[in-house]
C-alpha atoms as a PDB file:
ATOM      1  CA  UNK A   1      35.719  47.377 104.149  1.00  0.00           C
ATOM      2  CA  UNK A   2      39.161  49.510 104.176  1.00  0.00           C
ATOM      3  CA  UNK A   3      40.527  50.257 106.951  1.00  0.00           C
ATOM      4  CA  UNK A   4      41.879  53.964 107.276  1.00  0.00           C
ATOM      5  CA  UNK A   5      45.287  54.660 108.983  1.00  0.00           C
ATOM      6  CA  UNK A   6      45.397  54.692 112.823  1.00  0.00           C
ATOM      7  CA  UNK A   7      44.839  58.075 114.002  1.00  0.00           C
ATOM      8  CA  UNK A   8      47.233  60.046 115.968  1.00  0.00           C
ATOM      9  CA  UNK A   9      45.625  58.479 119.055  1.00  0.00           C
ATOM     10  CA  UNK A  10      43.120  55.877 119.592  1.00  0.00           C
ATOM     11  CA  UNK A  11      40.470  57.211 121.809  1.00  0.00           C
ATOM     12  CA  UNK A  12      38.435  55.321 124.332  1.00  0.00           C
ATOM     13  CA  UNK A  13      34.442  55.309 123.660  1.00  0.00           C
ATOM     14  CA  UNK A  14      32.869  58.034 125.519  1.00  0.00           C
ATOM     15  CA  UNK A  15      29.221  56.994 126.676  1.00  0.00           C
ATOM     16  CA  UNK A  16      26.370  60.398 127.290  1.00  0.00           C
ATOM     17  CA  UNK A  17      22.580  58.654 128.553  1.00  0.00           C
ATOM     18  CA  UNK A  18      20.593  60.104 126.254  1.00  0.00           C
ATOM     19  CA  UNK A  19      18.310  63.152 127.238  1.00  0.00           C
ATOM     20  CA  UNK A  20      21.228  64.203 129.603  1.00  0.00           C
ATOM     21  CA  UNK A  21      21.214  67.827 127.377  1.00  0.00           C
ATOM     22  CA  UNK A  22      17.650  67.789 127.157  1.00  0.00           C
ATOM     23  CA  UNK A  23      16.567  70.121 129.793  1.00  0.00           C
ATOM     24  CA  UNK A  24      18.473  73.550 129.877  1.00  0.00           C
ATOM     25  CA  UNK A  25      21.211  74.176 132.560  1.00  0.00           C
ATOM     26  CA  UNK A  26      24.835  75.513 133.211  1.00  0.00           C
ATOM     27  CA  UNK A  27      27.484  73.892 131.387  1.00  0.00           C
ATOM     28  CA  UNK A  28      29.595  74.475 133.529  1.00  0.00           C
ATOM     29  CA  UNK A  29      27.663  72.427 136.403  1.00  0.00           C
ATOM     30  CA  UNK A  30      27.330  69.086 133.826  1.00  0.00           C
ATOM     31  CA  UNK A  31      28.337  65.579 134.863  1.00  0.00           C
ATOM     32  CA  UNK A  32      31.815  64.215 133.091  1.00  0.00           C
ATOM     33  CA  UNK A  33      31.330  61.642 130.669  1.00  0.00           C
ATOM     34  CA  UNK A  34      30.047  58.140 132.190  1.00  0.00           C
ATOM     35  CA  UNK A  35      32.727  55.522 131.763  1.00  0.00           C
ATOM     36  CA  UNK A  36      33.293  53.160 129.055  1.00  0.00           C
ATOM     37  CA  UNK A  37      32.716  50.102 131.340  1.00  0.00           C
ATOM     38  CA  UNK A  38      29.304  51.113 132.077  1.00  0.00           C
ATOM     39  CA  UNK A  39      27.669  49.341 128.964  1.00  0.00           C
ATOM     40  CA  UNK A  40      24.161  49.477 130.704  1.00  0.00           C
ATOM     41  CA  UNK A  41      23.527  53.179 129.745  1.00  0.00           C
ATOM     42  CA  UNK A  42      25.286  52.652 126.220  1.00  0.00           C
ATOM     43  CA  UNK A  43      22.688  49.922 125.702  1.00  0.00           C
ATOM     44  CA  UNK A  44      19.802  52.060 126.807  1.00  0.00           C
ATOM     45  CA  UNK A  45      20.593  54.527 124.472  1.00  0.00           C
ATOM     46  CA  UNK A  46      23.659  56.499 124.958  1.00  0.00           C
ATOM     47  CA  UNK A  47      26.481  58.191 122.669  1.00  0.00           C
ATOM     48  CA  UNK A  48      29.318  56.777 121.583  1.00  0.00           C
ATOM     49  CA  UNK A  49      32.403  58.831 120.284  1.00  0.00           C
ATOM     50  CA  UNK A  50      35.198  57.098 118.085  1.00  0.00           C
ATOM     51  CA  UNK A  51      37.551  58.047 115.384  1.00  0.00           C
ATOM     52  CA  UNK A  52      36.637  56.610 111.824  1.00  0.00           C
ATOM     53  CA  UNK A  53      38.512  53.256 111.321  1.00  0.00           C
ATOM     54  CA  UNK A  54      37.140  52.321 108.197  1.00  0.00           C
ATOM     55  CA  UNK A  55      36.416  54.180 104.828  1.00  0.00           C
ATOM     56  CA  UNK A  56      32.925  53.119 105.548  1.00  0.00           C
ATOM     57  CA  UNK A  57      32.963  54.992 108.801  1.00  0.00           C
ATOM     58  CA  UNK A  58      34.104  58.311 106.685  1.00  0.00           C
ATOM     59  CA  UNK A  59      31.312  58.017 104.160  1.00  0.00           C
ATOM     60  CA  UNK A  60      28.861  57.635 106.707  1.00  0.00           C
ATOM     61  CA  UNK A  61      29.958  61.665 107.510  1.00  0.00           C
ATOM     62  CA  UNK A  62      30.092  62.587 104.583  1.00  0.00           C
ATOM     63  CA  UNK A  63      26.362  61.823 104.084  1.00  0.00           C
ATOM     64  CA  UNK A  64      25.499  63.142 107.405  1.00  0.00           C
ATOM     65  CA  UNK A  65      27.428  66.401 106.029  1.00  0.00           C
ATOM     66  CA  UNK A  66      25.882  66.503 102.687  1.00  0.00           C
ATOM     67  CA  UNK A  67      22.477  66.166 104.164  1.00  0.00           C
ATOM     68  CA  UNK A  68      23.339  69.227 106.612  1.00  0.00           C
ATOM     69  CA  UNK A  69      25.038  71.293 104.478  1.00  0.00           C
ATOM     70  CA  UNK A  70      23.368  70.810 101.268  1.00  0.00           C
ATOM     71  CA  UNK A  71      19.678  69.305 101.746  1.00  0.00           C
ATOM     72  CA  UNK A  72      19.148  71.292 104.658  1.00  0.00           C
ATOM     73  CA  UNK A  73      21.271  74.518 104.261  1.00  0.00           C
ATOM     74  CA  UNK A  74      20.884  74.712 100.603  1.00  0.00           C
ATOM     75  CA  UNK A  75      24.431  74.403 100.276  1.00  0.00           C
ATOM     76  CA  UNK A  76      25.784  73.733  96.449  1.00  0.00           C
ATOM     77  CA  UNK A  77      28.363  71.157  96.844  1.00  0.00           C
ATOM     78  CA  UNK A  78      30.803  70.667  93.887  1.00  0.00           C
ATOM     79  CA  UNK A  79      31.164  66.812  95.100  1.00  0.00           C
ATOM     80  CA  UNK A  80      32.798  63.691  93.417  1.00  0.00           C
ATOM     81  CA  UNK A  81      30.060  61.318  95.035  1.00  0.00           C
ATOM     82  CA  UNK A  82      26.376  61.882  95.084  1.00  0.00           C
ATOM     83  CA  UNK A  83      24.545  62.387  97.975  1.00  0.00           C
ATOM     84  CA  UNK A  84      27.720  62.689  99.620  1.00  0.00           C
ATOM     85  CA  UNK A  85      30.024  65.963 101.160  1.00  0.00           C
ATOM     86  CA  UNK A  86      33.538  64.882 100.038  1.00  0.00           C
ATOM     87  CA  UNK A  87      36.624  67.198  99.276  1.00  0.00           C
ATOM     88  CA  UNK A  88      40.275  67.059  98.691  1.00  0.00           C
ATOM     89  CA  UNK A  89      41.123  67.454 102.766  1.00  0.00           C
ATOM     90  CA  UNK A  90      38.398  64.195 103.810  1.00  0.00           C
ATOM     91  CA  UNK A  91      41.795  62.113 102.699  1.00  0.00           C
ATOM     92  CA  UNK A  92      44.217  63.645 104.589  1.00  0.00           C
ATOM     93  CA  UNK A  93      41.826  64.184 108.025  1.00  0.00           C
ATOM     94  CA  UNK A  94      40.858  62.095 111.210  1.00  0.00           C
ATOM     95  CA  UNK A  95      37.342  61.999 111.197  1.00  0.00           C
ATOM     96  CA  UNK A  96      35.852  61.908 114.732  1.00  0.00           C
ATOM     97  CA  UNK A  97      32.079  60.615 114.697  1.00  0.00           C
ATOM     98  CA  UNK A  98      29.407  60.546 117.571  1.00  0.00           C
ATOM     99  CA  UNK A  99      27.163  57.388 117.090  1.00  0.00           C
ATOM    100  CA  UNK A 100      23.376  56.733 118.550  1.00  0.00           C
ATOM    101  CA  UNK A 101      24.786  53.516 120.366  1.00  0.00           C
ATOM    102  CA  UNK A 102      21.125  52.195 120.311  1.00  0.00           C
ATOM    103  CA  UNK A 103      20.828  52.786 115.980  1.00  0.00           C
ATOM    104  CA  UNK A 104      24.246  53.273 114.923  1.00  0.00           C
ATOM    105  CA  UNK A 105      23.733  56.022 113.145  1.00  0.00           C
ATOM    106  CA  UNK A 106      26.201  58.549 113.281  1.00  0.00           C
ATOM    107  CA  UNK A 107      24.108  61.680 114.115  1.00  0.00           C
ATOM    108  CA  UNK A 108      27.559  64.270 114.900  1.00  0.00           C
ATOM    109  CA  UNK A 109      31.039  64.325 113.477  1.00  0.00           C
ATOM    110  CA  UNK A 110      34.026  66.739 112.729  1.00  0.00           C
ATOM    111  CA  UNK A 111      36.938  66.321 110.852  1.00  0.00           C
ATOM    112  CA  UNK A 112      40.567  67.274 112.065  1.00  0.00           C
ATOM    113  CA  UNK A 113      43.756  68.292 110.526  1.00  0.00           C
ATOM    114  CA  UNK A 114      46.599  68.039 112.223  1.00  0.00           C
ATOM    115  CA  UNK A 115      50.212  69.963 111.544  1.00  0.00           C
ATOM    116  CA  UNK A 116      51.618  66.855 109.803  1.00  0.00           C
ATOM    117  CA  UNK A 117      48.954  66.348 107.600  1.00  0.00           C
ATOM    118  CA  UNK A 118      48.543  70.158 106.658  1.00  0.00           C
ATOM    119  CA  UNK A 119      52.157  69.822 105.672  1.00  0.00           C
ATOM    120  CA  UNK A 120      51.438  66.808 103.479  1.00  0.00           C
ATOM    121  CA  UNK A 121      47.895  68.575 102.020  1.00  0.00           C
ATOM    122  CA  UNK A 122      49.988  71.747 101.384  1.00  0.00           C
ATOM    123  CA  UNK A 123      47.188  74.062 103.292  1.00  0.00           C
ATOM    124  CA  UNK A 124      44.349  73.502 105.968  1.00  0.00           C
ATOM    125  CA  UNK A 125      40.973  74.129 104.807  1.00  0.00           C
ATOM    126  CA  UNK A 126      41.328  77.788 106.002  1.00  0.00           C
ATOM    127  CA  UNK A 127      44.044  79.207 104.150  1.00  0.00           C
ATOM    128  CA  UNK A 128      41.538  78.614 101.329  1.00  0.00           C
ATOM    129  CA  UNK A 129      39.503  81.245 103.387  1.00  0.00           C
ATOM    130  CA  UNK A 130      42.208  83.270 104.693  1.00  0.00           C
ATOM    131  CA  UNK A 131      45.312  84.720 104.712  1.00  0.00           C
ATOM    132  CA  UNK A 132      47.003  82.938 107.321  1.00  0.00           C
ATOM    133  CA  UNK A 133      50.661  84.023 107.260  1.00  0.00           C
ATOM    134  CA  UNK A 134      50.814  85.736 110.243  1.00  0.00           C
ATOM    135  CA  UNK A 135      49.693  82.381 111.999  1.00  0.00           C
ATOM    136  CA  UNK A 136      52.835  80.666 110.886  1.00  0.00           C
ATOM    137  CA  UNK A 137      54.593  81.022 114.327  1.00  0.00           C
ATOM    138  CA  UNK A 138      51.860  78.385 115.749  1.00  0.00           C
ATOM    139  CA  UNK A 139      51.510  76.293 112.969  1.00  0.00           C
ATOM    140  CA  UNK A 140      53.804  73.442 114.395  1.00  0.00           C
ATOM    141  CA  UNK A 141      51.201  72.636 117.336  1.00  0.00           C
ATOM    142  CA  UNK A 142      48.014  74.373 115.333  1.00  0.00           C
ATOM    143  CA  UNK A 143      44.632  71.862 114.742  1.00  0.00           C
ATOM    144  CA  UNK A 144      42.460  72.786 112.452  1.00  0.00           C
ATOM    145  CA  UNK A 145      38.897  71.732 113.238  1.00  0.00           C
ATOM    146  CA  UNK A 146      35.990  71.546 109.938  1.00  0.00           C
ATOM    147  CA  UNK A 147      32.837  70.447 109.060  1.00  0.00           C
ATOM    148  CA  UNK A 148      31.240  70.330 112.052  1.00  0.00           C
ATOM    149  CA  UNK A 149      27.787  68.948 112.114  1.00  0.00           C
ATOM    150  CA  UNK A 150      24.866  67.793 113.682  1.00  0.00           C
ATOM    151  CA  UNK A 151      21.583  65.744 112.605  1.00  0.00           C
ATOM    152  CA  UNK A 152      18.980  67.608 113.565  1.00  0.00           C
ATOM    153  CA  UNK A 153      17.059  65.400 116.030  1.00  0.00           C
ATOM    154  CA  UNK A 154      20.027  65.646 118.230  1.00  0.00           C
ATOM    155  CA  UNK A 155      20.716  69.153 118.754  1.00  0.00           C
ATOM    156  CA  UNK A 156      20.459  69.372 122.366  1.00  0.00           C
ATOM    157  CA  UNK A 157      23.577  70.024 123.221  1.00  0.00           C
ATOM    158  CA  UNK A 158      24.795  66.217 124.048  1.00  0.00           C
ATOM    159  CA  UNK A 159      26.325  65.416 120.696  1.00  0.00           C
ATOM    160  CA  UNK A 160      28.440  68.951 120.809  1.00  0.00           C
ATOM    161  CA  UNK A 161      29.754  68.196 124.092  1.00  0.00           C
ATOM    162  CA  UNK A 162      30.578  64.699 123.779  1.00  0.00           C
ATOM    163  CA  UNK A 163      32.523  65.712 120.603  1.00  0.00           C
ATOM    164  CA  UNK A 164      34.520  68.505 122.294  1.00  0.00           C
ATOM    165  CA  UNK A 165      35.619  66.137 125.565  1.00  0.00           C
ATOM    166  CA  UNK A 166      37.165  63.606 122.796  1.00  0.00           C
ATOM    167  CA  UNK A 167      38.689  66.358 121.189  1.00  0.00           C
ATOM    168  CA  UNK A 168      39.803  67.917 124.502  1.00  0.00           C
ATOM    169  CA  UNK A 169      41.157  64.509 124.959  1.00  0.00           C
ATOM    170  CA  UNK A 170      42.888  64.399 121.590  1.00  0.00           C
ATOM    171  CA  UNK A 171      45.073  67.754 122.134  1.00  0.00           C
ATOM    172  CA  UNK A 172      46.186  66.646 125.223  1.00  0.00           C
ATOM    173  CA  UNK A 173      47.661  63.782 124.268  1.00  0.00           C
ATOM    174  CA  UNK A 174      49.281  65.020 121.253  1.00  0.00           C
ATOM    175  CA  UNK A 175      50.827  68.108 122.985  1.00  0.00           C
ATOM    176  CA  UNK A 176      49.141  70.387 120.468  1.00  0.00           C
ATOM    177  CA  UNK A 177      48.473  73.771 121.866  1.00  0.00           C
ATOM    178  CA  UNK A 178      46.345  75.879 119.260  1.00  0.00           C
ATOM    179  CA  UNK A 179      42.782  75.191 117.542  1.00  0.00           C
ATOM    180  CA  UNK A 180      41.488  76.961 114.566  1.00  0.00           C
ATOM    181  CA  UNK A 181      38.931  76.684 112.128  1.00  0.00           C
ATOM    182  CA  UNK A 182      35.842  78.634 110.577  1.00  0.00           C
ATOM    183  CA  UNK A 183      32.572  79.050 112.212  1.00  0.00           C
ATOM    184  CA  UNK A 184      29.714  78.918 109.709  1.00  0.00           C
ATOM    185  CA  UNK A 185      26.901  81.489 109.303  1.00  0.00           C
ATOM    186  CA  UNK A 186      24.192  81.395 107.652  1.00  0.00           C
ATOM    187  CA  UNK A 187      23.308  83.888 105.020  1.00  0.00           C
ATOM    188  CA  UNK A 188      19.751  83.009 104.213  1.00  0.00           C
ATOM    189  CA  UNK A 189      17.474  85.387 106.675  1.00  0.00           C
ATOM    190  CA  UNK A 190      14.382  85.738 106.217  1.00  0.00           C
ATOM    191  CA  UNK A 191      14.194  84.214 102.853  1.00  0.00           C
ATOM    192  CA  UNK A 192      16.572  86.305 101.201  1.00  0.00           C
ATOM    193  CA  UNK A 193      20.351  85.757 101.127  1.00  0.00           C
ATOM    194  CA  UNK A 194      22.237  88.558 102.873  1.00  0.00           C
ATOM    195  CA  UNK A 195      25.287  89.150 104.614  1.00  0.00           C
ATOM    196  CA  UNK A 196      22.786  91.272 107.268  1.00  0.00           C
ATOM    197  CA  UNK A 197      23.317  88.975 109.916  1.00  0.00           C
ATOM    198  CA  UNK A 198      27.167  87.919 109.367  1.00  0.00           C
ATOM    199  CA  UNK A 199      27.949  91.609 109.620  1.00  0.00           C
ATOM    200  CA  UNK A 200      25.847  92.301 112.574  1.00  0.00           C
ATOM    201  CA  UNK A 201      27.292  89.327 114.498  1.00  0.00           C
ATOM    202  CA  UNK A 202      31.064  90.729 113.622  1.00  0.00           C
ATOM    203  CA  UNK A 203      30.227  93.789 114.687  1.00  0.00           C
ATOM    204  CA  UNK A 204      28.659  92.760 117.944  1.00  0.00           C
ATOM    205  CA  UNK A 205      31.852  90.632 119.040  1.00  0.00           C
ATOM    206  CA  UNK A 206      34.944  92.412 117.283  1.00  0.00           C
ATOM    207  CA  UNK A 207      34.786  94.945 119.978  1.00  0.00           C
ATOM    208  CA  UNK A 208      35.145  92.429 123.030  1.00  0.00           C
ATOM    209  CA  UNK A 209      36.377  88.762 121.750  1.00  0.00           C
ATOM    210  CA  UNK A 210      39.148  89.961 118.996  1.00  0.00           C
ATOM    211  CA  UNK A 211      42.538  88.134 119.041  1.00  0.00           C
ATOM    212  CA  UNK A 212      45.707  90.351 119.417  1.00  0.00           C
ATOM    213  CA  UNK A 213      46.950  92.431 115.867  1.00  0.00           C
ATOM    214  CA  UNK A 214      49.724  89.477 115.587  1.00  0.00           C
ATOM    215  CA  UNK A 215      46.957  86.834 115.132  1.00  0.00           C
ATOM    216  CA  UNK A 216      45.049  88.823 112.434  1.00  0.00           C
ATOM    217  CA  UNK A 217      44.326  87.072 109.438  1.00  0.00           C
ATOM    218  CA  UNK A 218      42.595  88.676 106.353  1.00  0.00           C
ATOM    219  CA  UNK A 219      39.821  87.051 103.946  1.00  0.00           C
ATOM    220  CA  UNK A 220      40.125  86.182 100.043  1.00  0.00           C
ATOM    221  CA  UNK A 221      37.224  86.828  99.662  1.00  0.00           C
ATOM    222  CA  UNK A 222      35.339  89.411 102.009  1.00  0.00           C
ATOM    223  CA  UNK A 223      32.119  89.376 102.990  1.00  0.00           C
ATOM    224  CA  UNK A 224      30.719  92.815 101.882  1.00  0.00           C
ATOM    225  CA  UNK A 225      30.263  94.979 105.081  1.00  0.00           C
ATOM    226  CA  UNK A 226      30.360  98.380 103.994  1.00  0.00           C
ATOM    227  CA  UNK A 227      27.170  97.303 101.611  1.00  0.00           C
ATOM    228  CA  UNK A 228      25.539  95.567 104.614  1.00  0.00           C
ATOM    229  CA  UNK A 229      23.407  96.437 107.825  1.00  0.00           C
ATOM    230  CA  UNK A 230      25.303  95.862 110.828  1.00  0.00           C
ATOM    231  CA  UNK A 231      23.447  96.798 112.952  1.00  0.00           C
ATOM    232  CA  UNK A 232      20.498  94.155 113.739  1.00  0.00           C
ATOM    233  CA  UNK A 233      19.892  92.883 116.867  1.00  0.00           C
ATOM    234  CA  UNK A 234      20.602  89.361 116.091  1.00  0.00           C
ATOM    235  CA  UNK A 235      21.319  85.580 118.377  1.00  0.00           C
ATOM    236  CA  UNK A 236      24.847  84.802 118.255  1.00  0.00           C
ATOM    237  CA  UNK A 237      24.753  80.949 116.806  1.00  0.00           C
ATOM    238  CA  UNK A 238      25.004  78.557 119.557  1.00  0.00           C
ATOM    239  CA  UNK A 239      28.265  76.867 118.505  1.00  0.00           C
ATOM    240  CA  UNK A 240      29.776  80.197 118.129  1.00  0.00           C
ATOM    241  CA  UNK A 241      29.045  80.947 121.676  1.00  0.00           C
ATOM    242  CA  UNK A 242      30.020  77.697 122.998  1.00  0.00           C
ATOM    243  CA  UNK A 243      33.833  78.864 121.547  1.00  0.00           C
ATOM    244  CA  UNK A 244      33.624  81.971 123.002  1.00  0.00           C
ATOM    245  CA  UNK A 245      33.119  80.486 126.379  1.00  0.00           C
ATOM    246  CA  UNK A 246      36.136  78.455 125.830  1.00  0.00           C
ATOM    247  CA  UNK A 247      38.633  81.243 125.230  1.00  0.00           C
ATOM    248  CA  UNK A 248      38.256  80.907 121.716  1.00  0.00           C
ATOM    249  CA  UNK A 249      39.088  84.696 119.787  1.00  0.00           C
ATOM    250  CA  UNK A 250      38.118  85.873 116.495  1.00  0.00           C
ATOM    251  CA  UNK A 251      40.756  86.032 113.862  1.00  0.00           C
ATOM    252  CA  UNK A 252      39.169  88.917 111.380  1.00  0.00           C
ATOM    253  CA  UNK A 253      36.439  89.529 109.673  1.00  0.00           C
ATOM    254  CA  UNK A 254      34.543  87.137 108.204  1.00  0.00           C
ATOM    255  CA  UNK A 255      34.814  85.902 104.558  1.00  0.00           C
ATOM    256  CA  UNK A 256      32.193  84.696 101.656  1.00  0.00           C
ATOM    257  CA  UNK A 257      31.690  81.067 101.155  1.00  0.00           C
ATOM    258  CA  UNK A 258      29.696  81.139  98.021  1.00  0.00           C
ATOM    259  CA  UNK A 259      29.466  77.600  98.011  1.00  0.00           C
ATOM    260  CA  UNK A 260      28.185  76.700 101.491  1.00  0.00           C
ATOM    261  CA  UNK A 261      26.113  80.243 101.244  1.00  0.00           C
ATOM    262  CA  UNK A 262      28.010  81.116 104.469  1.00  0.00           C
ATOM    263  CA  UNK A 263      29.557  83.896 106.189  1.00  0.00           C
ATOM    264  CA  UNK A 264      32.633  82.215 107.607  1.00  0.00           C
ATOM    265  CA  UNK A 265      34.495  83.698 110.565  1.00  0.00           C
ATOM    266  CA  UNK A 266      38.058  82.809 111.450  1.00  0.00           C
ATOM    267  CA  UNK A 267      38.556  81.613 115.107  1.00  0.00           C
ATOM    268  CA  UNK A 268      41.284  80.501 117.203  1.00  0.00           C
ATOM    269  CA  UNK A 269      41.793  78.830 120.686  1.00  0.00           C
ATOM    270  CA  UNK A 270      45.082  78.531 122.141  1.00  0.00           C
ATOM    271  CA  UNK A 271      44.461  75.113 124.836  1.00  0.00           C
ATOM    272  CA  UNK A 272      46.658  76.265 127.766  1.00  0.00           C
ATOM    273  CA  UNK A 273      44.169  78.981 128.056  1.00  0.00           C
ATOM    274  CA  UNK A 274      41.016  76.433 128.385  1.00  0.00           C
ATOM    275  CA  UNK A 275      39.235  77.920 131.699  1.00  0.00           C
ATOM    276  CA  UNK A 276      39.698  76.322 134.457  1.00  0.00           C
ATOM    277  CA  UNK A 277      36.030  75.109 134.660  1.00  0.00           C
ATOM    278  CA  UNK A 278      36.011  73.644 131.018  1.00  0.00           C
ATOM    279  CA  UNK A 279      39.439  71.853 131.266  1.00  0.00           C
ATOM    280  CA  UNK A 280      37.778  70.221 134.735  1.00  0.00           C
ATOM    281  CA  UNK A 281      34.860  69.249 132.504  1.00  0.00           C
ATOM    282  CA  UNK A 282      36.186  67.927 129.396  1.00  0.00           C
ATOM    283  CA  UNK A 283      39.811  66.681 130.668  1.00  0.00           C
ATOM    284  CA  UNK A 284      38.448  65.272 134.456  1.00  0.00           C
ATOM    285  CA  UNK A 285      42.078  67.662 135.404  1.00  0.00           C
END
């Protein structure tokens, strides 16, 4: 098995008892992480967050990815390995994985870019997306944050949360101050692709959660509002409200991901701005 490159920092497991998330309740009023040390609830069936160490590791996201993105989401993946979500950034990322301690399975992972490796890429995954220049001032402590996903027996809210306290964990140690990335929607509604929803979710939030003029980036490749109905009364996705919560501010408007069949909206969150109540949750500070 080949072993990847250390990561920036070595993270301690994180354990979660399973069917913590399963019953609905404030965030904001959940229990921090159990401790490493307390193998008990690991063995009956915790989670367990690590970086990938191995290439094996990696591959094992990639195929939770590919079944997300493509099997599920219909997704057309133009992908070097079958079965398999692979691109030219997986090389160049940490990979941060959530396994089911009890099956080993790695049911949650996201990928992360830091400033050095952007440099050594030539872009993050979102200046593919976007025009990013006027970003450049925060590029130096900027994180990009992909691929995001979730197998969907766990999607409760545990595997989300145990990622985001190991990433909280990660910025803090590295002194990096900014997180960006894209957040994903859907464009299959109702069985027809549109940008309906996208453009209805834009609308909804541009008015109270847009980033200041000198954070505005601008799309590639635009998703098509004046030709679509913004006005539907429609759930803002789960994950996208989970940002929001966090500080996190939209960037623009979103662009067209023909390839995922997403609407992709740029996002930023700048970590000294965590609220108080998250940074208590995630960071124990």
């Amino acid at each position: 098995m080949k072993e990847l490159p250390s990561p920036t920092q070595p993270l301690s497991s994180i354990f979660w008892p399973r069917g913590l998330f399963n019953r609905s309740r404030d965030r904001a009023q959940m229990p921090p992480p159990a401790p490493a040390a307390q193998a008990g609830v690991a063995a009956r069936g915790g989670l367990a967050v690590s970086w990938a160490k191995t290439s094996d590791d990696v591959r094992q996201t990639q195929r939770l990815r590919f079944n997300v993105f493509s099997t599920e989401m219909g997704a057309r993946l133009d992908t070097t390995s079958p079965g398999h979500d692979v691109d030219i950034f997986d090389d160049y990322c940490e990979h941060l994985l959530v396994r089911d301690v009890a099956t080993r399975a790695v049911v949650g992972t996201y990928r992360v870019l830091t400033p050095t490796q952007a440099a050594r890429v030539g872009s993050t995954y979102s200046d593919t997306e976007f025009d990013l220049v006027r970003l450049r001032a925060v590029r130096d402590q900027m994180v990009e944050l992909g691929r995001s996903c979730v197998h969907p027996d766990y999607r409760n809210g545990g595997v989300i949360m145990t990622l985001w306290g190991a990433l909280g964990e990660f910025m803090v140690r590295n002194s990096y101050e900014s997180v960006i990335g894209c957040a994903s929607i859907p464009m299959l509604h109702n069985g027809i692709v549109t940008g309906d929803v996208a453009a209805s979710i834009w609308e909804k939030l541009r008015h109270t959660h847009l980033a200041p003029v000198e954070y505005h980036v601008r799309p590639r490749l635009p998703l098509p509002l004046d030709q679509s109905n913004s006005s539907l009364d429609v759930e803002i996705p789960s994950l996208i409200k989970g940002y929001l919560r966090t500080g996190a501010k939209l960037l623009g408007p979103p662009a067209w991901d023909p390839e995922f069949n997403t609407a992709d909206l740029p996002m930023i969150m700048h970590f000294k701005g965590l609220p108080d109540r998250y940074r208590k949750h995630f960071l124990g500070a």
